[in-house]
C-alpha atoms as a PDB file:
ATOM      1  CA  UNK A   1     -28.633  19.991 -36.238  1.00  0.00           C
ATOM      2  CA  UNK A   2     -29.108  16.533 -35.426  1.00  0.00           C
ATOM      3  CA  UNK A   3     -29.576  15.885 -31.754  1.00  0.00           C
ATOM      4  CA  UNK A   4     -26.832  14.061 -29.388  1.00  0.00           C
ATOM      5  CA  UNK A   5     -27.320  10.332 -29.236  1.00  0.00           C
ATOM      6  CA  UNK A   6     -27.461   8.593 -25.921  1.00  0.00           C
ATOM      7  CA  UNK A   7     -25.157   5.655 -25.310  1.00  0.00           C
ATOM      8  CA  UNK A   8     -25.336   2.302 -24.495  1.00  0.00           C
ATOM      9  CA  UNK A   9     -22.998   1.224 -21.622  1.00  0.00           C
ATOM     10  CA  UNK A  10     -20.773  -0.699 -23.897  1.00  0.00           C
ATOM     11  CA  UNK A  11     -20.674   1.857 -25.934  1.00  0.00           C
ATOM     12  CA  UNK A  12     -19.573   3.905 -22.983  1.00  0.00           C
ATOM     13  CA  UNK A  13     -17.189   0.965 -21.854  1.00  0.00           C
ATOM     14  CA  UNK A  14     -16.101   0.873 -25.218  1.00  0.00           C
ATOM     15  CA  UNK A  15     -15.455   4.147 -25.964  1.00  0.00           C
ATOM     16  CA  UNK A  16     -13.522   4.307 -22.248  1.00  0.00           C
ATOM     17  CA  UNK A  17     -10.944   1.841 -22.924  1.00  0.00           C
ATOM     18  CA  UNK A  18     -10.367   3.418 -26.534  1.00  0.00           C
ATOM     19  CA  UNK A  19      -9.955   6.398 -24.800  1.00  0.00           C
ATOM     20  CA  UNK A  20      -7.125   4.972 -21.723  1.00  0.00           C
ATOM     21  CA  UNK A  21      -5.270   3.337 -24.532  1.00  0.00           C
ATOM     22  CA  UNK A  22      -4.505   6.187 -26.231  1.00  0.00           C
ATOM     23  CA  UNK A  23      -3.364   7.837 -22.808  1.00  0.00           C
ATOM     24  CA  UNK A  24      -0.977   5.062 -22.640  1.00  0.00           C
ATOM     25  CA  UNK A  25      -2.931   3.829 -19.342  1.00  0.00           C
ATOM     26  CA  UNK A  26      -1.623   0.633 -18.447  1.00  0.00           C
ATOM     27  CA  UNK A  27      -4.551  -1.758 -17.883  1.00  0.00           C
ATOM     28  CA  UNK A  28      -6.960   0.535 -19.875  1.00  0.00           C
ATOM     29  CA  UNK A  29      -9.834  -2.459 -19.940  1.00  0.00           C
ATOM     30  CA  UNK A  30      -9.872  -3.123 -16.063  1.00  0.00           C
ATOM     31  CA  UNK A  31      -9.764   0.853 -15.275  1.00  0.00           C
ATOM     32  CA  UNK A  32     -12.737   1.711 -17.603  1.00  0.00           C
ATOM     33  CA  UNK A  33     -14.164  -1.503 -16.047  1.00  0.00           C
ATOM     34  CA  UNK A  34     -14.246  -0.070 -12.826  1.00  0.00           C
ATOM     35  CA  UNK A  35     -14.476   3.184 -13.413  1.00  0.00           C
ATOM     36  CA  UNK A  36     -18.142   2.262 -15.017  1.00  0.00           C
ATOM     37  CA  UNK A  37     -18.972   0.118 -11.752  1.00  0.00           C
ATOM     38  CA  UNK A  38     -17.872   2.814  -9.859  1.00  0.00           C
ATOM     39  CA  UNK A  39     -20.381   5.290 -11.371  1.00  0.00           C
ATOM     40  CA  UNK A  40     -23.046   2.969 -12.291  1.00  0.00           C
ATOM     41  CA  UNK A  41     -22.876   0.524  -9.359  1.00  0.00           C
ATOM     42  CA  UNK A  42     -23.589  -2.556 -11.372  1.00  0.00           C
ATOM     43  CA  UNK A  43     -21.855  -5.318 -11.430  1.00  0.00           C
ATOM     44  CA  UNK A  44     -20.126  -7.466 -14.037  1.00  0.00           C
ATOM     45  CA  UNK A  45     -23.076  -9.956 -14.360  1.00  0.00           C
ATOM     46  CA  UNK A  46     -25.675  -7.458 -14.645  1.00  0.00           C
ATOM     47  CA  UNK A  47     -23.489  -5.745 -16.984  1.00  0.00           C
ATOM     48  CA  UNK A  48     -22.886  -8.936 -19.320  1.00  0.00           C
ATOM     49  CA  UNK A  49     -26.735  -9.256 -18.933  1.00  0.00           C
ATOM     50  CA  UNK A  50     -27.938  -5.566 -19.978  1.00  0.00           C
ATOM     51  CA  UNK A  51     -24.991  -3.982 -21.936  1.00  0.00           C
ATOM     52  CA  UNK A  52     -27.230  -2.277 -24.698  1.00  0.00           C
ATOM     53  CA  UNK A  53     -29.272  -0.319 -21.965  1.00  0.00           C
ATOM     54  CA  UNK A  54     -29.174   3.221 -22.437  1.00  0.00           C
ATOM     55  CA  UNK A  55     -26.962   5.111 -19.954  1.00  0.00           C
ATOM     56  CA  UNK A  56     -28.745   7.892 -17.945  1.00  0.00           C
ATOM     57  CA  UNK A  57     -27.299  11.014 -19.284  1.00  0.00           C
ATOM     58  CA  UNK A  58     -26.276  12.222 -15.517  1.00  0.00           C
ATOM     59  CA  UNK A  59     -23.564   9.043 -15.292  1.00  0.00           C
ATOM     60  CA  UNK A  60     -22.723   8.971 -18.430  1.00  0.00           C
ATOM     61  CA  UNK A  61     -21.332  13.059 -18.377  1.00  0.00           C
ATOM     62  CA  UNK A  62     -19.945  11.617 -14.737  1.00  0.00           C
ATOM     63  CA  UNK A  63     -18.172   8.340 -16.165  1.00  0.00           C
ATOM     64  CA  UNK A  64     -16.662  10.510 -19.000  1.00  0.00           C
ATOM     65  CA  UNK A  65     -15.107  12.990 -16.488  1.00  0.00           C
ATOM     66  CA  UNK A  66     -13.387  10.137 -14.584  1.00  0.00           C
ATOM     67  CA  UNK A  67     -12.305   8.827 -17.780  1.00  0.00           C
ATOM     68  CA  UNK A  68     -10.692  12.138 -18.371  1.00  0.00           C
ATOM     69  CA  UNK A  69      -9.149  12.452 -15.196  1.00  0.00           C
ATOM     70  CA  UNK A  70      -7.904   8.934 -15.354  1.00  0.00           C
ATOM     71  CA  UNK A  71      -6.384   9.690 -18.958  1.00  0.00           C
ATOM     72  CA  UNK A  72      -4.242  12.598 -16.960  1.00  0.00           C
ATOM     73  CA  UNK A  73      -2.692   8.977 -14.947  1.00  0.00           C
ATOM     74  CA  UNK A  74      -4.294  10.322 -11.866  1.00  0.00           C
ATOM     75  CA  UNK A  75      -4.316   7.107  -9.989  1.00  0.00           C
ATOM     76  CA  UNK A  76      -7.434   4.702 -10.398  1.00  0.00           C
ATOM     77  CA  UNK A  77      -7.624   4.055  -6.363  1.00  0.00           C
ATOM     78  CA  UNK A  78      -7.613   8.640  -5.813  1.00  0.00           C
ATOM     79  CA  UNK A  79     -10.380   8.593  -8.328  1.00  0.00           C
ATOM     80  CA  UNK A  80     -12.516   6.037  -6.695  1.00  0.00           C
ATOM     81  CA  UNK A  81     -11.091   6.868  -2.736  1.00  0.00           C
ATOM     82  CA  UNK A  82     -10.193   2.876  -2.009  1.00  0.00           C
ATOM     83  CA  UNK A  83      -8.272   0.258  -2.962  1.00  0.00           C
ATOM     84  CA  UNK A  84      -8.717  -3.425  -1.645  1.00  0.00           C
ATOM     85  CA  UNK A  85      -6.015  -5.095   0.601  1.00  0.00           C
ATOM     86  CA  UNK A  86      -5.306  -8.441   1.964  1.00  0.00           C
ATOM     87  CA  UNK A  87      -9.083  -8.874   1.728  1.00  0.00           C
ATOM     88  CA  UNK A  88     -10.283  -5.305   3.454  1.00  0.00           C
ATOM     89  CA  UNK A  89     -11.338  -2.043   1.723  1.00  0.00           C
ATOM     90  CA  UNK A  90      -8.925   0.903   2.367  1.00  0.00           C
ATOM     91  CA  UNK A  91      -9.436   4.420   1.656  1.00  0.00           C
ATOM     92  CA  UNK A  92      -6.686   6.173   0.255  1.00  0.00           C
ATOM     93  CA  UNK A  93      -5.785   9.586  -1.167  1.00  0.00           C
ATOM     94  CA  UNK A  94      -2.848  11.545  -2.377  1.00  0.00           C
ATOM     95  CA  UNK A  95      -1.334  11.853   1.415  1.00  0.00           C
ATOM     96  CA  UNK A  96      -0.636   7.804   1.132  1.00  0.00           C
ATOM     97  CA  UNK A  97       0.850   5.062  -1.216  1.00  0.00           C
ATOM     98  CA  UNK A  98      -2.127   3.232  -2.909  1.00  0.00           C
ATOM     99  CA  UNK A  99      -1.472  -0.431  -1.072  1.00  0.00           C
ATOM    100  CA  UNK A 100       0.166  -3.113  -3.564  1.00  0.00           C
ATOM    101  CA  UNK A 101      -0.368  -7.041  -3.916  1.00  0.00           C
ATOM    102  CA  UNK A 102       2.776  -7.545  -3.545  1.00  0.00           C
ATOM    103  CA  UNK A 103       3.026  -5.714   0.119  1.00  0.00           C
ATOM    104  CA  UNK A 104       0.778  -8.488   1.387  1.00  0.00           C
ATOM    105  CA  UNK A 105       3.738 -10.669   1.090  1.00  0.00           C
ATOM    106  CA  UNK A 106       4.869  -8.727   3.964  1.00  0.00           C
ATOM    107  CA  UNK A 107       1.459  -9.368   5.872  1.00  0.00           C
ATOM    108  CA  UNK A 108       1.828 -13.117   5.274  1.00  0.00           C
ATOM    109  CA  UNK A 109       5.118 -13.214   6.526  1.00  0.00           C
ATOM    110  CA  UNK A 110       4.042 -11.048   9.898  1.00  0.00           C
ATOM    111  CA  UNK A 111       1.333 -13.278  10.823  1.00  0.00           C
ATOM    112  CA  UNK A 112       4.151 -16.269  10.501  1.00  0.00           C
ATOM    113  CA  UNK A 113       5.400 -14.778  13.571  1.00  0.00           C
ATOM    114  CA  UNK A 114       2.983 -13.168  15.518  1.00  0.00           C
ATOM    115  CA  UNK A 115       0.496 -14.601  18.692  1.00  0.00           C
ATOM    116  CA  UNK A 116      -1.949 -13.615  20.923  1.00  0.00           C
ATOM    117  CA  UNK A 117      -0.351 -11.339  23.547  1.00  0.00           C
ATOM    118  CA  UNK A 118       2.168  -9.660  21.625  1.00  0.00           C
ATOM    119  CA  UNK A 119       2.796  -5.936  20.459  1.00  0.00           C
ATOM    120  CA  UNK A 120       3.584  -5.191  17.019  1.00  0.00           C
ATOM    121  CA  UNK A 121       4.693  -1.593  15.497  1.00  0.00           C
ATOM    122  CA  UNK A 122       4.129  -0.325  12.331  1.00  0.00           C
ATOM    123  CA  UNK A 123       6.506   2.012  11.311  1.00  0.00           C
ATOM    124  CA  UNK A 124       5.763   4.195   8.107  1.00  0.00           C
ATOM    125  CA  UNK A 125       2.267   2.897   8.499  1.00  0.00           C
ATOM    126  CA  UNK A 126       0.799   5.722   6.097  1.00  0.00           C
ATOM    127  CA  UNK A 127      -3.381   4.270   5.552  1.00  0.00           C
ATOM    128  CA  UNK A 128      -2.557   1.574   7.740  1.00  0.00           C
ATOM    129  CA  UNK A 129      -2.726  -1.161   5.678  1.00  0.00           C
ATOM    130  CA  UNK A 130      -0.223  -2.974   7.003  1.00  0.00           C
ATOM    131  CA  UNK A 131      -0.754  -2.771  10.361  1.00  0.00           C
ATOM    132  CA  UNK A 132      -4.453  -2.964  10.061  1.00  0.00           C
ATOM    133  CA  UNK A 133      -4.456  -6.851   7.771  1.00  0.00           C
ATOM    134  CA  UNK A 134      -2.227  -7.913  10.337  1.00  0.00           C
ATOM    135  CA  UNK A 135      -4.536  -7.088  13.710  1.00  0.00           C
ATOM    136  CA  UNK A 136      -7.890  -8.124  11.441  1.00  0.00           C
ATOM    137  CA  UNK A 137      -5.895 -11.625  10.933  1.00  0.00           C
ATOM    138  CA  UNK A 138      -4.464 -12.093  14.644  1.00  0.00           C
ATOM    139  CA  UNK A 139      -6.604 -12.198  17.935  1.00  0.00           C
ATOM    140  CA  UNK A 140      -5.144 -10.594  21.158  1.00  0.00           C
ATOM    141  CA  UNK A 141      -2.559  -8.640  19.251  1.00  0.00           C
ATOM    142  CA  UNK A 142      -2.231  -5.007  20.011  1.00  0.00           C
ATOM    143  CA  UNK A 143      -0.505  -2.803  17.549  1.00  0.00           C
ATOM    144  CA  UNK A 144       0.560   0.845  17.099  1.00  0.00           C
ATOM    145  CA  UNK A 145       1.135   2.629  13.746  1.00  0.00           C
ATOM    146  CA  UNK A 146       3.330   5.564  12.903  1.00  0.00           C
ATOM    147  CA  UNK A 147       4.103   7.743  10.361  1.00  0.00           C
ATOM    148  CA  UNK A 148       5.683  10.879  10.039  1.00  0.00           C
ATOM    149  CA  UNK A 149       3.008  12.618   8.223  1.00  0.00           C
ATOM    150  CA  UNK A 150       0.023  14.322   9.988  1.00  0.00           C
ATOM    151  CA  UNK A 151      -2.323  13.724   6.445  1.00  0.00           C
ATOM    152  CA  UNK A 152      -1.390  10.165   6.814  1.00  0.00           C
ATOM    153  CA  UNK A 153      -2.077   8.842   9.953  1.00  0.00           C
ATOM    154  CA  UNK A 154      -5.502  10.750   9.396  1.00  0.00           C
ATOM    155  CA  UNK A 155      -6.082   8.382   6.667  1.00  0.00           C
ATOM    156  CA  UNK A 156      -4.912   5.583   8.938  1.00  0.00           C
ATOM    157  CA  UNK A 157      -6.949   6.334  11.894  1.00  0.00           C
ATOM    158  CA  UNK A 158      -9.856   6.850   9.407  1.00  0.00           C
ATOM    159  CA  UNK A 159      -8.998   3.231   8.068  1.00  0.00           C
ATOM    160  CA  UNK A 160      -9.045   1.660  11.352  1.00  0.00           C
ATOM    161  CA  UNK A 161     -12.430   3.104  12.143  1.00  0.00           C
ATOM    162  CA  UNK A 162     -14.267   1.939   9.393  1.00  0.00           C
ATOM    163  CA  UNK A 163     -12.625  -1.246   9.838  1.00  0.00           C
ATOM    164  CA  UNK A 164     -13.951  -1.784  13.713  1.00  0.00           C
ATOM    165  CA  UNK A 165     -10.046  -2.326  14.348  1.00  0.00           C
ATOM    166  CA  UNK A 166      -8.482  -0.869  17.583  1.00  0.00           C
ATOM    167  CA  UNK A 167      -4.953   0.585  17.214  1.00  0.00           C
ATOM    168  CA  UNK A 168      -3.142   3.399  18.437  1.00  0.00           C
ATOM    169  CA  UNK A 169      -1.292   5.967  16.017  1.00  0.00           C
ATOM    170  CA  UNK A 170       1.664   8.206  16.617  1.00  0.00           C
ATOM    171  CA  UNK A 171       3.229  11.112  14.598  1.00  0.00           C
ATOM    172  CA  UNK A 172       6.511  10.259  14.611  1.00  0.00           C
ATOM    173  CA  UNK A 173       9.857   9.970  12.731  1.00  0.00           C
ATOM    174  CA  UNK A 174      10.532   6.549  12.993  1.00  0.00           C
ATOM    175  CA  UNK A 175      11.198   5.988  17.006  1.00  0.00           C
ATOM    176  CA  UNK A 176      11.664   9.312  18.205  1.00  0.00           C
ATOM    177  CA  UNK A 177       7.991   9.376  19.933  1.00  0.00           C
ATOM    178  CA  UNK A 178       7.719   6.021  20.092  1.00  0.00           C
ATOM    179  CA  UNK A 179       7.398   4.494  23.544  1.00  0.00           C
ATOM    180  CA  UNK A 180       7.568   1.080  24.871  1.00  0.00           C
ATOM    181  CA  UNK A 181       9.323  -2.656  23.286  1.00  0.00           C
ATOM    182  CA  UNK A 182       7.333  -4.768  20.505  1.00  0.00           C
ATOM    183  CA  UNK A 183       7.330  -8.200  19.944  1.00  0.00           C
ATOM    184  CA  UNK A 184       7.129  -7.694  16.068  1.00  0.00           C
ATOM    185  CA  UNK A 185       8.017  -4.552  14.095  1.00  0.00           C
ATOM    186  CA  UNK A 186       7.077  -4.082  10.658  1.00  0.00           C
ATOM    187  CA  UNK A 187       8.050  -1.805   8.330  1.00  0.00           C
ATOM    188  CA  UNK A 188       7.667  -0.625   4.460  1.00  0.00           C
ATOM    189  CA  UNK A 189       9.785   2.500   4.267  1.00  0.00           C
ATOM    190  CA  UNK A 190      11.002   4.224   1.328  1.00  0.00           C
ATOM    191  CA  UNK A 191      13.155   2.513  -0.617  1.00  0.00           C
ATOM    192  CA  UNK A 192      13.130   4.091  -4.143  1.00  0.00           C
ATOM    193  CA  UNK A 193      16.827   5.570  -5.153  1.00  0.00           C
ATOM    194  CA  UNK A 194      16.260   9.421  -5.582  1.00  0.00           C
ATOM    195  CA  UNK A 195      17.494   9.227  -8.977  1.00  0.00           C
ATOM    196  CA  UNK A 196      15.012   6.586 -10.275  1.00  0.00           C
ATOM    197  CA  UNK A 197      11.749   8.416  -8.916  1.00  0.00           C
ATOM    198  CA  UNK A 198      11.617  10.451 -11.684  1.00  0.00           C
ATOM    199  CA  UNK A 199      11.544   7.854 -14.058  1.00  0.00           C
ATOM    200  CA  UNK A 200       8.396   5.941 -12.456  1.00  0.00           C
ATOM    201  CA  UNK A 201       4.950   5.607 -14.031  1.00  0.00           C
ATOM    202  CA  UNK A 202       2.874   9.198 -13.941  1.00  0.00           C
ATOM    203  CA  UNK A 203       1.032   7.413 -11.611  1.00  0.00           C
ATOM    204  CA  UNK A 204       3.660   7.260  -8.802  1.00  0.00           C
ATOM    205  CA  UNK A 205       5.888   9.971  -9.526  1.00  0.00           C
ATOM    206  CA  UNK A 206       3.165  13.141  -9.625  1.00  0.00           C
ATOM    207  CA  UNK A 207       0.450  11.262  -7.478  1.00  0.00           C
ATOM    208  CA  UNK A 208       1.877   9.412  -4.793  1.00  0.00           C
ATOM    209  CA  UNK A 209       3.725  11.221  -1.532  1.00  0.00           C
ATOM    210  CA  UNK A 210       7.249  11.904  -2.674  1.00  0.00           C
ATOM    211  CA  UNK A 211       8.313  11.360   1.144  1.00  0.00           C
ATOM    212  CA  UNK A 212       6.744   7.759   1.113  1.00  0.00           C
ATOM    213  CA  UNK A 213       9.118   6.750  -1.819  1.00  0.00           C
ATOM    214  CA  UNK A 214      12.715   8.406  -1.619  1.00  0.00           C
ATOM    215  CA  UNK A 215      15.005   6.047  -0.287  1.00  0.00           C
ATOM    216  CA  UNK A 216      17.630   8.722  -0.657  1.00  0.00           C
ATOM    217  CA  UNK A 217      20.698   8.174  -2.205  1.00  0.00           C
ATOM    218  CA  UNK A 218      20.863   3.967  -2.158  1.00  0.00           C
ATOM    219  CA  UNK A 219      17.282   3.298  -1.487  1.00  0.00           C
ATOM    220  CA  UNK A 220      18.607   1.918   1.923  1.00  0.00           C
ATOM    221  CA  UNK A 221      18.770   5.396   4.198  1.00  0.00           C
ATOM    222  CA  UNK A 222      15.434   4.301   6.376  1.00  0.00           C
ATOM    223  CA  UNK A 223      16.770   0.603   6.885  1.00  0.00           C
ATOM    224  CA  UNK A 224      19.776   1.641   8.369  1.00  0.00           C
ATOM    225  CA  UNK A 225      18.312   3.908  10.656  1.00  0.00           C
ATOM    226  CA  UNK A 226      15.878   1.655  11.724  1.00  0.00           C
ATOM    227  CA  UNK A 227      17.945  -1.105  12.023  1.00  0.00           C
ATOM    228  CA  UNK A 228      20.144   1.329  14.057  1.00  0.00           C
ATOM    229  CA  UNK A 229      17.578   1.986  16.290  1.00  0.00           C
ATOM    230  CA  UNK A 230      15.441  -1.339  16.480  1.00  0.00           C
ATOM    231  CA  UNK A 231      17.858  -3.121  19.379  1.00  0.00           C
ATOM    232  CA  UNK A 232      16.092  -0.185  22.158  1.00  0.00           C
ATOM    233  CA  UNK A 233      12.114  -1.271  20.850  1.00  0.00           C
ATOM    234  CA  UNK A 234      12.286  -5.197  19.505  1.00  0.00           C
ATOM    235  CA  UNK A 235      11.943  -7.849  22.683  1.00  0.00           C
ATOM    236  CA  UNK A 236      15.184 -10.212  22.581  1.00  0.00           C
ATOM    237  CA  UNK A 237      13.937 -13.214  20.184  1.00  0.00           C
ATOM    238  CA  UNK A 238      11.898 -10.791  18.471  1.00  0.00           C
ATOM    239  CA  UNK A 239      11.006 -10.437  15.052  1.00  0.00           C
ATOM    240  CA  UNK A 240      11.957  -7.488  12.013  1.00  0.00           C
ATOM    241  CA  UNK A 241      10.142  -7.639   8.803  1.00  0.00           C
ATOM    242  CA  UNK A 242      11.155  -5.132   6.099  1.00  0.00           C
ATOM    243  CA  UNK A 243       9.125  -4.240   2.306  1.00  0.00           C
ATOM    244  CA  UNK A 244      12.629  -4.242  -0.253  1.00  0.00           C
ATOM    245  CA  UNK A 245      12.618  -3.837  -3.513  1.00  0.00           C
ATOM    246  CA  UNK A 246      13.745  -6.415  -5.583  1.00  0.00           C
ATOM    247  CA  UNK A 247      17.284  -5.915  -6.155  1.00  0.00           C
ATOM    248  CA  UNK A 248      18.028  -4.951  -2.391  1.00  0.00           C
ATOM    249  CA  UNK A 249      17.789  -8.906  -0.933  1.00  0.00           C
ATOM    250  CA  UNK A 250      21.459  -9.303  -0.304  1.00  0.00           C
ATOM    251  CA  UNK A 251      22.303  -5.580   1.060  1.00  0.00           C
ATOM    252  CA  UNK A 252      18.789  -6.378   3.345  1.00  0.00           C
ATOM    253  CA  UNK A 253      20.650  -9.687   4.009  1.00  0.00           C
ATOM    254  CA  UNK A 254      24.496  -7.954   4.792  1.00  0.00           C
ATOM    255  CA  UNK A 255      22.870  -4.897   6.677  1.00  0.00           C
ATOM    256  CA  UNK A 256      20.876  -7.044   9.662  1.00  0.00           C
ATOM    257  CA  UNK A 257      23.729  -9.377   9.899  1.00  0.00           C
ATOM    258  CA  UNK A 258      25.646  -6.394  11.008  1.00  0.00           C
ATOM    259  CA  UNK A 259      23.018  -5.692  13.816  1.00  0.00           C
ATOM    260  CA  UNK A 260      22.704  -9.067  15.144  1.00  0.00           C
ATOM    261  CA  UNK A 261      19.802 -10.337  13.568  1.00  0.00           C
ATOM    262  CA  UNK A 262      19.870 -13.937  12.873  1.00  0.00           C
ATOM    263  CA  UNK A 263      17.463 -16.426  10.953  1.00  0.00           C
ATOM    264  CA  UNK A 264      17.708 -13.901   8.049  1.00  0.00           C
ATOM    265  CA  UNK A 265      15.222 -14.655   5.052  1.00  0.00           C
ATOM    266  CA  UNK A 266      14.750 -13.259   1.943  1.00  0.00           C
ATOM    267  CA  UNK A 267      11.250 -13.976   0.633  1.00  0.00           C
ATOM    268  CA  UNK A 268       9.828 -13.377  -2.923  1.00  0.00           C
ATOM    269  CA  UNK A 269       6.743 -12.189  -3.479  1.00  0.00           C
ATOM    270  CA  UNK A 270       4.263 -13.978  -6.070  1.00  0.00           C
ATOM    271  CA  UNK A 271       6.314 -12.515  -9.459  1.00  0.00           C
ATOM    272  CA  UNK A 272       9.193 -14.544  -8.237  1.00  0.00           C
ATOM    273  CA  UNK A 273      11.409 -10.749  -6.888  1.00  0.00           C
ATOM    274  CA  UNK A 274      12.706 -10.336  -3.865  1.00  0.00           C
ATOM    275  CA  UNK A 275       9.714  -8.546  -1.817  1.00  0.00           C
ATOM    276  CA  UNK A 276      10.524  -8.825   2.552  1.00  0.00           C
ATOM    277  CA  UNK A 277      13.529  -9.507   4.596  1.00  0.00           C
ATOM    278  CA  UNK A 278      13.060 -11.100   7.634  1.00  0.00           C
ATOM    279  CA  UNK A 279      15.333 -11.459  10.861  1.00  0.00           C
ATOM    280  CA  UNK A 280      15.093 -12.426  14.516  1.00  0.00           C
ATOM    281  CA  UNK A 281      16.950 -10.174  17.045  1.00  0.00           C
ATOM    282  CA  UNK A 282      19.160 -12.785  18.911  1.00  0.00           C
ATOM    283  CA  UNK A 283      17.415 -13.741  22.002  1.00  0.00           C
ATOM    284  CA  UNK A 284      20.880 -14.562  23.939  1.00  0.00           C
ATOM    285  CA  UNK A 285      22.698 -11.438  23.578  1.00  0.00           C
ATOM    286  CA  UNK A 286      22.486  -7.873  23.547  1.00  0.00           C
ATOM    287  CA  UNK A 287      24.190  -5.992  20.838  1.00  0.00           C
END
């Protein structure tokens, strides 16, 4: 029987994103990409460079069985344990969402209205991404995170540790532990109808925390509560930035009209959807 012939790591690469196309994996070039860096910890250059060396048998039975896993759509970022936001390495895991691009729209849009001095709250924080980009990008800004789940804010706290970022964390739903007013609260709840989850990528729908997606009926359950709530925890003049998803710009719009909020934007993110709503709490009045 003729013996098992090592391969070269194109081969291997090759092979790979044969392999995630047939799985239907979107992106099936850039995930056998990194998968292979991952493993191999080379980088592109020394790749391009050495492509016909042999790979060591060890990493090459190792790359194969991320492969596999990754051809079952278990999320790239829970195969590797991080995912890169707003410039920082996060580690993630099934108990969080894996942090988008787009979300960093909302970062940009905090840091538009944010000082020294001030207090900002995270609320569904989950790895702390949010929170986290926004205290890294802001001196003398203090900033508390909170989430619900226990598994979460483990992440988070793990996050802000490895980042040399000081924050405090809180297990709560939304503001029932929550103590104190904020200058700035941010927030990127669930917004997913219940009756679209099911019809997400594998990725999302078996891999990512069911509790960090369902928006409930309308997608807009957590933005009226907070909104409900915000007026006892925002600072008069201060500001409320909300994650939406990109048909929910004019109910964000209608819903913080009706609690006072005024300067109201809706801002896209870089596809051109709607991505955060923003609004001021009215600095003359109380609601």
């Amino acid at each position: 029987m003729a013996e098992k012939r090592e391969k070269s790591l194109k081969e291997l690469l090759d092979s790979g994103i044969l392999y995630l196309n047939g799985k239907g994996v979107r992106d099936a070039g850039t995930d056998a990409w990194l998968l292979m860096e991952e493993v191999f910890r080379i980088s592109r250059s020394w790749y391009f460079a050495h492509s016909d060396t042999v790979a060591e048998a060890a990493k090459a039975e190792a790359y194969q069985a991320l492969l596999a896993r990754r051809g079952e759509r278990i999320p790239l970022q829970h195969l590797t344990g991080n995912a890169w936001f707003y410039g920082l390495p996060f580690t993630v895991n099934e108990h969080v969402l894996i942090p988008r691009q787009d979300t960093e729209t909302l970062v940009e849009q905090a840091l538009r209205h944010v000082g020294p001095g001030m207090r900002v709250l995270d609320l569904c924080t989950g790895s702390g991404c949010i929170l986290l980009s926004v205290l890294a990008n802001c001196e003398g800004v203090s900033g508390v995170g909170v989430d619900l789940s226990e598994q979460a804010l483990e992440v988070a706290k793990k996050n802000a540790s490895d980042l040399k970022i000081e924050a405090e964390f809180c297990q709560s739903d939304l503001f029932d532990q929550v103590e104190g007013t904020f200058d700035l609260i941010l927030s990127n709840p669930p917004y997913i109808r219940t009756d679209v989850i099911p019809t997400l990528m594998p990725e999302v729908r078996d891999h990512e925390p069911w509790m960090a997606l369902d928006g409930k009926e309308d997608g807009l359950y957590f933005y009226r509560k907070i909104l409900e709530q915000a007026a006892g925890f925002l600072v008069l003049g201060g500001w409320l930035c909300f994650e939406i998803g990109y048909d929910q710009g004019e109910d964000l719009r209608g819903l913080m009209e009706q609690h006072n909020m005024e300067e109201i934007e809706i801002i896209k993110d870089l596809a051109g959807l709607d991505r955060v709503a923003v609004g001021r709490r009215r600095p003359d009045r109380r609601p």
